[in-house]
N, C-alpha and C. Protein backbone atom coordinates (compact mmCIF):
# COMPACT_ATOMS: atom_id res chain seq x y z
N UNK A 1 -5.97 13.46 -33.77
CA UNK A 1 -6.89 14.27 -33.00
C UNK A 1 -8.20 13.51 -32.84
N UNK A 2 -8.56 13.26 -31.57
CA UNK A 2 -9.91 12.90 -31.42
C UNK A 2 -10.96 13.52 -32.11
N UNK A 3 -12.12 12.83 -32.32
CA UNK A 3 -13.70 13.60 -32.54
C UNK A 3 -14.33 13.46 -31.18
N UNK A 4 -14.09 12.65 -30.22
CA UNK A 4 -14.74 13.02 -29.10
C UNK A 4 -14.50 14.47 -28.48
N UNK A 5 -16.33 14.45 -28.33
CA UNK A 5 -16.34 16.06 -27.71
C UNK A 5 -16.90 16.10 -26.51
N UNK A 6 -16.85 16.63 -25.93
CA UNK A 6 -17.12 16.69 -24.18
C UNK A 6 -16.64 18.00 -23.57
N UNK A 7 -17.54 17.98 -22.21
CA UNK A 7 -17.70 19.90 -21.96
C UNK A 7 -16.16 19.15 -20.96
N UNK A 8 -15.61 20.83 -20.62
CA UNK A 8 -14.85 21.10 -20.19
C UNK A 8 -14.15 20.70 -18.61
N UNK A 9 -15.67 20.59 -17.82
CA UNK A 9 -15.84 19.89 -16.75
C UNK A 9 -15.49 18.32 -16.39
N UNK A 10 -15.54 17.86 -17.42
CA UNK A 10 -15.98 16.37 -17.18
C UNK A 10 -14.02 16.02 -17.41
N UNK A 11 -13.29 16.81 -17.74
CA UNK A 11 -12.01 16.00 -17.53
C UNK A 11 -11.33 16.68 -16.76
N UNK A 12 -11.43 17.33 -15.58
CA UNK A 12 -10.69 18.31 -14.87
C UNK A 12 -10.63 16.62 -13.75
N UNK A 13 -9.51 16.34 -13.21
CA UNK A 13 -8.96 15.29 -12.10
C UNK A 13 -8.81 15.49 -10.86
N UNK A 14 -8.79 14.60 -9.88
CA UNK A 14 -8.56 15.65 -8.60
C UNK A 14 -7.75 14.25 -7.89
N UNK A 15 -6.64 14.15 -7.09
CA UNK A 15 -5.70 12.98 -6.89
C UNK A 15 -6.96 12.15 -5.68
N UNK A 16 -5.69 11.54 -5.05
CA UNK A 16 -6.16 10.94 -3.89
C UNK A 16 -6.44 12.17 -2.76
N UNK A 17 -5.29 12.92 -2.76
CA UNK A 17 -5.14 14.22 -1.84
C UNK A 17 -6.36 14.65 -1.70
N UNK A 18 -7.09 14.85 -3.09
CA UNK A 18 -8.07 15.93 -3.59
C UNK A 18 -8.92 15.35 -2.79
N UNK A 19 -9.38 14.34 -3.12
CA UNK A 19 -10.61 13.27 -3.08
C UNK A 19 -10.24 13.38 -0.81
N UNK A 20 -9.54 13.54 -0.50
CA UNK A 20 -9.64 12.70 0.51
C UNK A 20 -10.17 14.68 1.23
N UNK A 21 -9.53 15.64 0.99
CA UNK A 21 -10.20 17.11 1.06
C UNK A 21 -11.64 17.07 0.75
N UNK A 22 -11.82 17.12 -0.44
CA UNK A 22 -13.24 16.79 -0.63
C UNK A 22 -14.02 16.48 0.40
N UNK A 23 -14.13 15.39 0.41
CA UNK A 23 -14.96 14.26 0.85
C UNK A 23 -14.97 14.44 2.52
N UNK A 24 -13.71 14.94 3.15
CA UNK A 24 -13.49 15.07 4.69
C UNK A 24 -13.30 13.62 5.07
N UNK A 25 -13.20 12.62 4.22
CA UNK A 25 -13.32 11.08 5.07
C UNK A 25 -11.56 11.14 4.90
N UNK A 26 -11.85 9.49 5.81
CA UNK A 26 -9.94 8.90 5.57
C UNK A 26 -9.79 7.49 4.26
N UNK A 27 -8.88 7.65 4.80
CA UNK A 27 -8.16 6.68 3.47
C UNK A 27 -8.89 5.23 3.57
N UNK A 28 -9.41 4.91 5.03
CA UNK A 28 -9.92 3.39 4.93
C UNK A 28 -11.45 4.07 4.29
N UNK A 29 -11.86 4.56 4.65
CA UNK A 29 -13.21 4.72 4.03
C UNK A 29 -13.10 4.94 2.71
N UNK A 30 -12.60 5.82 2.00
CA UNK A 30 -12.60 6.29 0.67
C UNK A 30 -12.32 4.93 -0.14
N UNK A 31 -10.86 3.68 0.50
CA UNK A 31 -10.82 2.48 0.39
C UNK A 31 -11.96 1.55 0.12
N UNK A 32 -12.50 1.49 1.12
CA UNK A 32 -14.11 1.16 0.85
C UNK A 32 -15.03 1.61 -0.32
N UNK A 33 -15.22 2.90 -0.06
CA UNK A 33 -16.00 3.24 -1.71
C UNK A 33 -15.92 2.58 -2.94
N UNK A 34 -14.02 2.93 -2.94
CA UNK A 34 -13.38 2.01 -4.28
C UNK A 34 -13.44 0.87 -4.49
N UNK A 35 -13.70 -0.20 -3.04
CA UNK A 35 -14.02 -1.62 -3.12
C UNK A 35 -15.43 -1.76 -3.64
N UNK A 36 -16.07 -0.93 -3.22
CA UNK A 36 -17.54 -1.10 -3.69
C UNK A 36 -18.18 -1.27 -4.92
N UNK A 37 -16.95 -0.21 -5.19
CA UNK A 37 -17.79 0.61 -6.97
C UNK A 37 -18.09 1.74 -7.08
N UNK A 38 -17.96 2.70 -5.44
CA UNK A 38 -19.02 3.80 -5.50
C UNK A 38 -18.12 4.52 -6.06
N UNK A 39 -17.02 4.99 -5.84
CA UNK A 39 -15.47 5.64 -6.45
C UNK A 39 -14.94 4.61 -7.28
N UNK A 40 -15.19 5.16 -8.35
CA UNK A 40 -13.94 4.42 -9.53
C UNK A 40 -12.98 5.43 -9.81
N UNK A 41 -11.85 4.77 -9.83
CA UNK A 41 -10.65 5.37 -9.98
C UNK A 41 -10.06 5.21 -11.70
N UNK A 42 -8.66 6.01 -11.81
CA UNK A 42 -8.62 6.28 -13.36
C UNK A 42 -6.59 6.37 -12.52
N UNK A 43 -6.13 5.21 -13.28
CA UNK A 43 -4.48 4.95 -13.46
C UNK A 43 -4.21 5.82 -14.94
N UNK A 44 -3.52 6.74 -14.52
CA UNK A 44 -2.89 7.48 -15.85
C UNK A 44 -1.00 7.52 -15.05
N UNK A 45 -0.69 6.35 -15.59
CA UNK A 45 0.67 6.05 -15.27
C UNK A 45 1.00 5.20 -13.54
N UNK A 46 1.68 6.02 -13.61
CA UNK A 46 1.31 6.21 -11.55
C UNK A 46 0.61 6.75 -11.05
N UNK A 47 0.27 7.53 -11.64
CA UNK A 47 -0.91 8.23 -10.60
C UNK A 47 -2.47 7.60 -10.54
N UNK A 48 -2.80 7.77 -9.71
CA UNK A 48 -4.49 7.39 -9.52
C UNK A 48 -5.27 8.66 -9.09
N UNK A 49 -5.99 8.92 -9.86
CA UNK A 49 -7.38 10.03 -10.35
C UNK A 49 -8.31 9.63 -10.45
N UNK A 50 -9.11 10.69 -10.22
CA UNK A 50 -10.77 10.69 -9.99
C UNK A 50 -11.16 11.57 -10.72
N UNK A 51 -12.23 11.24 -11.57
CA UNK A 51 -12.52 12.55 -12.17
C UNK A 51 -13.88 13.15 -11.39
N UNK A 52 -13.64 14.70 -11.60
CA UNK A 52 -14.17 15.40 -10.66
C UNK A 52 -15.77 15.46 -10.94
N UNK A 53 -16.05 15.31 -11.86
CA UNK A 53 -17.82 14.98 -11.99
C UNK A 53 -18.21 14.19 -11.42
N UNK A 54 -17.53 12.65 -10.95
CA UNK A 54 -18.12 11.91 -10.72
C UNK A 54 -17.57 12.04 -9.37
N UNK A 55 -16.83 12.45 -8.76
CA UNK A 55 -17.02 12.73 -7.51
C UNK A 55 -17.79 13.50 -6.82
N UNK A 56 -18.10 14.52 -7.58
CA UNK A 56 -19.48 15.50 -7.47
C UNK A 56 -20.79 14.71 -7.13
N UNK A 57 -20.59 14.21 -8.05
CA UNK A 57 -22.26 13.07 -8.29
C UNK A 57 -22.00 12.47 -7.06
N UNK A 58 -20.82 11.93 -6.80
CA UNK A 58 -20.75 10.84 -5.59
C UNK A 58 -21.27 11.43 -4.40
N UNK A 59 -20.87 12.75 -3.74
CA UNK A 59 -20.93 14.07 -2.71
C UNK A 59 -22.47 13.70 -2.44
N UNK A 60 -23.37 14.13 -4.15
CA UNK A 60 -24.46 14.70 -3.84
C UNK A 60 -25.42 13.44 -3.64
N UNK A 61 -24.67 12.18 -4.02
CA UNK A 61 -25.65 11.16 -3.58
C UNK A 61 -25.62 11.05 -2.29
N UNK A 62 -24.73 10.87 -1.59
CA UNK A 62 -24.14 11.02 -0.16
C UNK A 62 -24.67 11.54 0.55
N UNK A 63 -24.97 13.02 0.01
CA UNK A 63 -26.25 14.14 0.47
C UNK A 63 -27.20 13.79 0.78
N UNK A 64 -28.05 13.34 -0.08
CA UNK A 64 -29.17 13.01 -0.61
C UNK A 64 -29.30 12.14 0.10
N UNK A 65 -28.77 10.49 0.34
CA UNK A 65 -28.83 9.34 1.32
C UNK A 65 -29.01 10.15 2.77
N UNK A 66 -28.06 10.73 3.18
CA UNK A 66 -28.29 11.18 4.12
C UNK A 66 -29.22 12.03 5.35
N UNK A 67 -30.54 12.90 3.91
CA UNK A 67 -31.52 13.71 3.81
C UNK A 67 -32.47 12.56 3.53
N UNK A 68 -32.68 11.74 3.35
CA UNK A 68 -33.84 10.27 2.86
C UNK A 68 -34.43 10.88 1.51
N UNK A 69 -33.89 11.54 0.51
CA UNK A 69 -33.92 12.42 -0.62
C UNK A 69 -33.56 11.48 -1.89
N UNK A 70 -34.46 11.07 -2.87
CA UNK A 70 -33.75 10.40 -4.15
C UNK A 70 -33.16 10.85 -4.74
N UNK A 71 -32.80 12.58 -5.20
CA UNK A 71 -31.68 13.13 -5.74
C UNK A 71 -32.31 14.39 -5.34
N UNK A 72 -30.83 14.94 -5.86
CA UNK A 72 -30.51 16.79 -5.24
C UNK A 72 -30.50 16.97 -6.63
C-alpha cells in the first residue's frame, strides 16, 4: 500500500476521446500540444491518458492566452 496521498481529483483520466471532446480541437492539433510539452500524456499499458487536472490547467491557460490574462 502506498503512503502517497493525494485528493481525489488529481487521478480521475480522460482518453484521447475525452481530451479531443474537451478541448473541441482535432487530432493534428492536440498532436501538436503533445509535441510541445503542453499535453503530457500517461501510457498505462495500451492505453494513452491524460490526467484530468492537468488538462483543466491546460483549458484555463488557453483561456487566459486568449483573454491577454496571466491566469484565471
Amino acid at each position: 500500500m502506498s503512503n502517497f496521498q493525494h485528493p481525489a481529483h488529481a487521478l480521475r483520466f480522460l482518453d484521447f476521446t475525452d481530451l479531443r471532446e474537451r478541448s473541441r480541437l482535432g487530432k493534428t492539433k492536440l498532436y501538436e500540444e503533445i509535441k510541445f510539452g503542453r499535453l503530457r500524456p500517461i501510457k498505462l499499458g495500451r492505453k494513452t491518458v491524460f490526467l484530468e487536472s492537468e488538462v483543466n490547467d491546460w483549458i484555463r491557460d488557453r483561456v487566459a492566452e486568449s483573454r491577454n490574462v496571466a491566469s484565471i
